[in-house]
C-alpha atoms as a PDB file:
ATOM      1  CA  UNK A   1     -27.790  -5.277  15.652  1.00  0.00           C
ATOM      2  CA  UNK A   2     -25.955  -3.716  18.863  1.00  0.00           C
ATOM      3  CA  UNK A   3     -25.037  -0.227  18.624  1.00  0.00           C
ATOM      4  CA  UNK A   4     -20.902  -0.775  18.057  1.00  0.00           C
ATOM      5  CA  UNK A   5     -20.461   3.318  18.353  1.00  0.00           C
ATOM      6  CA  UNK A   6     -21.817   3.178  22.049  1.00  0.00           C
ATOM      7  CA  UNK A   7     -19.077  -0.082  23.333  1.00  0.00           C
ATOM      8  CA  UNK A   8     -16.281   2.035  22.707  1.00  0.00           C
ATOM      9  CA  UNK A   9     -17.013   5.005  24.952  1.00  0.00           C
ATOM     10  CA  UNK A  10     -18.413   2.110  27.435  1.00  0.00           C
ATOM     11  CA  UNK A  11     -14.669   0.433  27.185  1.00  0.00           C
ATOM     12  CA  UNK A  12     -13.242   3.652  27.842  1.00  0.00           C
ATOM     13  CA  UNK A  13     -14.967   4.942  30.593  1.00  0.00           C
ATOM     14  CA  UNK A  14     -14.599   0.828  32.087  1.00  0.00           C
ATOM     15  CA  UNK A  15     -10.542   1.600  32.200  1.00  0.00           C
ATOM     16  CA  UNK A  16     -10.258   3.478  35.317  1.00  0.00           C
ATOM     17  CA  UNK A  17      -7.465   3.799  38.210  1.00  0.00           C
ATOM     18  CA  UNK A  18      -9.308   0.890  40.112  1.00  0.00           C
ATOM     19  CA  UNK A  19      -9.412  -1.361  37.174  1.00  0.00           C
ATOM     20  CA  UNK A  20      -5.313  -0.109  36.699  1.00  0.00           C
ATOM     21  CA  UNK A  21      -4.005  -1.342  39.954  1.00  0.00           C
ATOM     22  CA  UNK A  22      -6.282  -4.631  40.024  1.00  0.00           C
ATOM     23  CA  UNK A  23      -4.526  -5.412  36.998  1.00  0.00           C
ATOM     24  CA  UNK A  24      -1.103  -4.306  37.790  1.00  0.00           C
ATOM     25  CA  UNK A  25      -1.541  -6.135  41.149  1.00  0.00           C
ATOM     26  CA  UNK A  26      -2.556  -9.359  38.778  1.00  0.00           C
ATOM     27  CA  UNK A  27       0.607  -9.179  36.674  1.00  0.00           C
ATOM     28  CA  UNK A  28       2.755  -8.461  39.796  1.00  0.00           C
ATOM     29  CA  UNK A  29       3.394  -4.925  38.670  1.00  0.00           C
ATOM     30  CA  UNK A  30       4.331  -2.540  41.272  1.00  0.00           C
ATOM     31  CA  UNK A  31       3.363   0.854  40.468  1.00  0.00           C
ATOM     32  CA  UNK A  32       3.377   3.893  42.017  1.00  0.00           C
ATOM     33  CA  UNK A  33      -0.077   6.426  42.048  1.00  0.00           C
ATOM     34  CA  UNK A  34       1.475   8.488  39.122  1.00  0.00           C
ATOM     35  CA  UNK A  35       2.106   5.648  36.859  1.00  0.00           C
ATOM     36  CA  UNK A  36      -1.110   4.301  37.502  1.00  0.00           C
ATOM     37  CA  UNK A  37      -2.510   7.736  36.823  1.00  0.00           C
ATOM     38  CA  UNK A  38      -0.834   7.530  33.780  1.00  0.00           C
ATOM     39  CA  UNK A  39      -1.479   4.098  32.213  1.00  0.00           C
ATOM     40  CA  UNK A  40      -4.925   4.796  33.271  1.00  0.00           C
ATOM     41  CA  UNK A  41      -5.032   7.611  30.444  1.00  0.00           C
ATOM     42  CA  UNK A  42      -2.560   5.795  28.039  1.00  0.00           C
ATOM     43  CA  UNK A  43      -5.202   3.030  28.086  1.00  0.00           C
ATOM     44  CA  UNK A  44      -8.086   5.713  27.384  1.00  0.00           C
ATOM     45  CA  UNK A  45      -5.993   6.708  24.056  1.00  0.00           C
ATOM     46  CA  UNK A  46      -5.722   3.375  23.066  1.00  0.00           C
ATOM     47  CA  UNK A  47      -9.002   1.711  23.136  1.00  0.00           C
ATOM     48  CA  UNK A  48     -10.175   4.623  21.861  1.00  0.00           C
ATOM     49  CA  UNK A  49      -7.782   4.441  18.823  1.00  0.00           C
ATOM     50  CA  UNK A  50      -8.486   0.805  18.326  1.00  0.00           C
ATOM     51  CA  UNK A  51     -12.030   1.392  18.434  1.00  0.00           C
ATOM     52  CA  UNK A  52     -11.418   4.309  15.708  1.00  0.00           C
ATOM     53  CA  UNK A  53     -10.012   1.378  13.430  1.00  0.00           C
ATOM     54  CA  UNK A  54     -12.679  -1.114  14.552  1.00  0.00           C
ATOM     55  CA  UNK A  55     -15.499   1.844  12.803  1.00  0.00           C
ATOM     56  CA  UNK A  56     -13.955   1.275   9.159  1.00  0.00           C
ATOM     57  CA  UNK A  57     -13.299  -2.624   9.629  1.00  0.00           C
ATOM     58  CA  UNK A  58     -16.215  -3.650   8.455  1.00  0.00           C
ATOM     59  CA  UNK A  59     -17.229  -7.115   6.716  1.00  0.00           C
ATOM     60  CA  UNK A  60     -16.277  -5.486   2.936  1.00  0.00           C
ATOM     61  CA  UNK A  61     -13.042  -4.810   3.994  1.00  0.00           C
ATOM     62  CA  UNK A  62     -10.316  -6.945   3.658  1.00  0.00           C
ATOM     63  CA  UNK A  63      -7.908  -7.944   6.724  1.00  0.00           C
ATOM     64  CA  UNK A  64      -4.555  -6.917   5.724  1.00  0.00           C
ATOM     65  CA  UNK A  65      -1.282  -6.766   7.569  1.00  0.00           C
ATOM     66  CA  UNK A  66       0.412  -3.885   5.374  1.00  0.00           C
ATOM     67  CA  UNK A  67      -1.335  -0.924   3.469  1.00  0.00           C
ATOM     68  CA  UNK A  68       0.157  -1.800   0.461  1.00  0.00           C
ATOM     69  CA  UNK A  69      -0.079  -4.704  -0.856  1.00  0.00           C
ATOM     70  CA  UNK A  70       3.483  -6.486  -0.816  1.00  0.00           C
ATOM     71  CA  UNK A  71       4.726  -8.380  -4.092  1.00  0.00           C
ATOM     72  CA  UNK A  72       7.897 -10.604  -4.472  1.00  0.00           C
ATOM     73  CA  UNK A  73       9.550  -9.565  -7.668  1.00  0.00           C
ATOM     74  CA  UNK A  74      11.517 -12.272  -8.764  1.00  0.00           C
ATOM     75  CA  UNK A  75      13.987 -12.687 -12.432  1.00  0.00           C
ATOM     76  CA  UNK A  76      13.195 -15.741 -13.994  1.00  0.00           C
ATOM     77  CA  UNK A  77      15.517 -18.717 -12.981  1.00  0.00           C
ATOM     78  CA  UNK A  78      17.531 -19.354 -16.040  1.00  0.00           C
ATOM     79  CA  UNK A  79      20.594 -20.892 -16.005  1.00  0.00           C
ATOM     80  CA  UNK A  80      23.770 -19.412 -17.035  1.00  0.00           C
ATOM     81  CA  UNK A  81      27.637 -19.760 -17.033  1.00  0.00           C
ATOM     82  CA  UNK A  82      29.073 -20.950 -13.592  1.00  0.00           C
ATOM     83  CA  UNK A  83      32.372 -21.285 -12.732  1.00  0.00           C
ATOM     84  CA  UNK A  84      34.618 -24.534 -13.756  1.00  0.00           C
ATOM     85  CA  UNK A  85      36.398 -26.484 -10.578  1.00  0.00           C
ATOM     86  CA  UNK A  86      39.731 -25.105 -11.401  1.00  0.00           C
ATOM     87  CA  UNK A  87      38.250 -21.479 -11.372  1.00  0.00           C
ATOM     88  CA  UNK A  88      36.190 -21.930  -8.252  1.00  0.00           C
ATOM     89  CA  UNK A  89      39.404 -23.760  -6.316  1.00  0.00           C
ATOM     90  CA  UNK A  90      42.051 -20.792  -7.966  1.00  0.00           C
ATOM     91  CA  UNK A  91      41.422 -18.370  -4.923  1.00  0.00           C
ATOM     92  CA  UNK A  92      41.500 -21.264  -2.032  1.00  0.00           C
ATOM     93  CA  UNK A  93      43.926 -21.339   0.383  1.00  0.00           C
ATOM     94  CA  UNK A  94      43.933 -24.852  -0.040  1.00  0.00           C
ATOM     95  CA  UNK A  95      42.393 -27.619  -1.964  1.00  0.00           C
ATOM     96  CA  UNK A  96      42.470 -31.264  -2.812  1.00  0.00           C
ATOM     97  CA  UNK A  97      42.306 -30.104  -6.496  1.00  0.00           C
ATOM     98  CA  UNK A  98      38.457 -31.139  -6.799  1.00  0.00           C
ATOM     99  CA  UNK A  99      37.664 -29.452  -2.979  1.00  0.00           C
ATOM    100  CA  UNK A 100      38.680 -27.089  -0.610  1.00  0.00           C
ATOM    101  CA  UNK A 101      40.138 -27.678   2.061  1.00  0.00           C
ATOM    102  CA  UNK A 102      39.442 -26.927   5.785  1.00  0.00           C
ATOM    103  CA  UNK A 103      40.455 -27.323   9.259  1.00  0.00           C
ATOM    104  CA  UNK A 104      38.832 -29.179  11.204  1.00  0.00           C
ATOM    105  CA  UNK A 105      37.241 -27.553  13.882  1.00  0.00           C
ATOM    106  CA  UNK A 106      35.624 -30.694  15.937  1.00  0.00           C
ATOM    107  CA  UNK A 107      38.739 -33.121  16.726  1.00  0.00           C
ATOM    108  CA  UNK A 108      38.777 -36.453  16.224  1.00  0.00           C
ATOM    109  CA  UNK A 109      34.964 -37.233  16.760  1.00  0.00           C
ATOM    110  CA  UNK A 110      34.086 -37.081  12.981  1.00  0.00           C
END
């Protein structure tokens, strides 16, 4: 089995200014020396960070995309009163007496 703690520090050291502007000159990127200086480090932090998490993600450990594990709590779907037509239609500004009653919004294409 490959020693995983030696790839990280091999990734790392891999990410240098060179290997910056290739890339940002493969995206189309133009960048100046400083902000290749700087995403040259910013990379550093992050491989090394994601290889950090990649030294407890082992086999025995679940994938999960939130540390706590998320539960729906739901009330039981039981029915209850509901309103009658005449109560639902009381507050419309108009209705038919059995449905309300709207503008209509497309012209005569319906």
């Amino acid at each position: 089995m490959p020693d995983t703690a030696a790839q990280p520090a091999a990734a790392h050291e891999a990410i240098t200014t060179d290997v910056v502007s290739h890339l940002a000159n493969l995206a189309r990127i133009a960048l100046t020396s400083d902000e290749i200086e700087k995403l040259t480090g910013e990379l550093g932090v992050i491989i090394d960070s994601v290889a950090k998490v990649s030294e407890v993600a082992t086999p025995d450990v679940p994938a999960t995309s939130h540390p706590i594990r998320l539960v729906n709590v739901f009330r039981p779907d039981v029915p209850g009163p509901t309103l009658t037509t005449a109560e639902a239609l009381a507050g419309a500004p108009e209705h038919d007496g059995s449905r309300f009653k709207v503008s209509a919004i497309l012209g005569e294409e319906q």
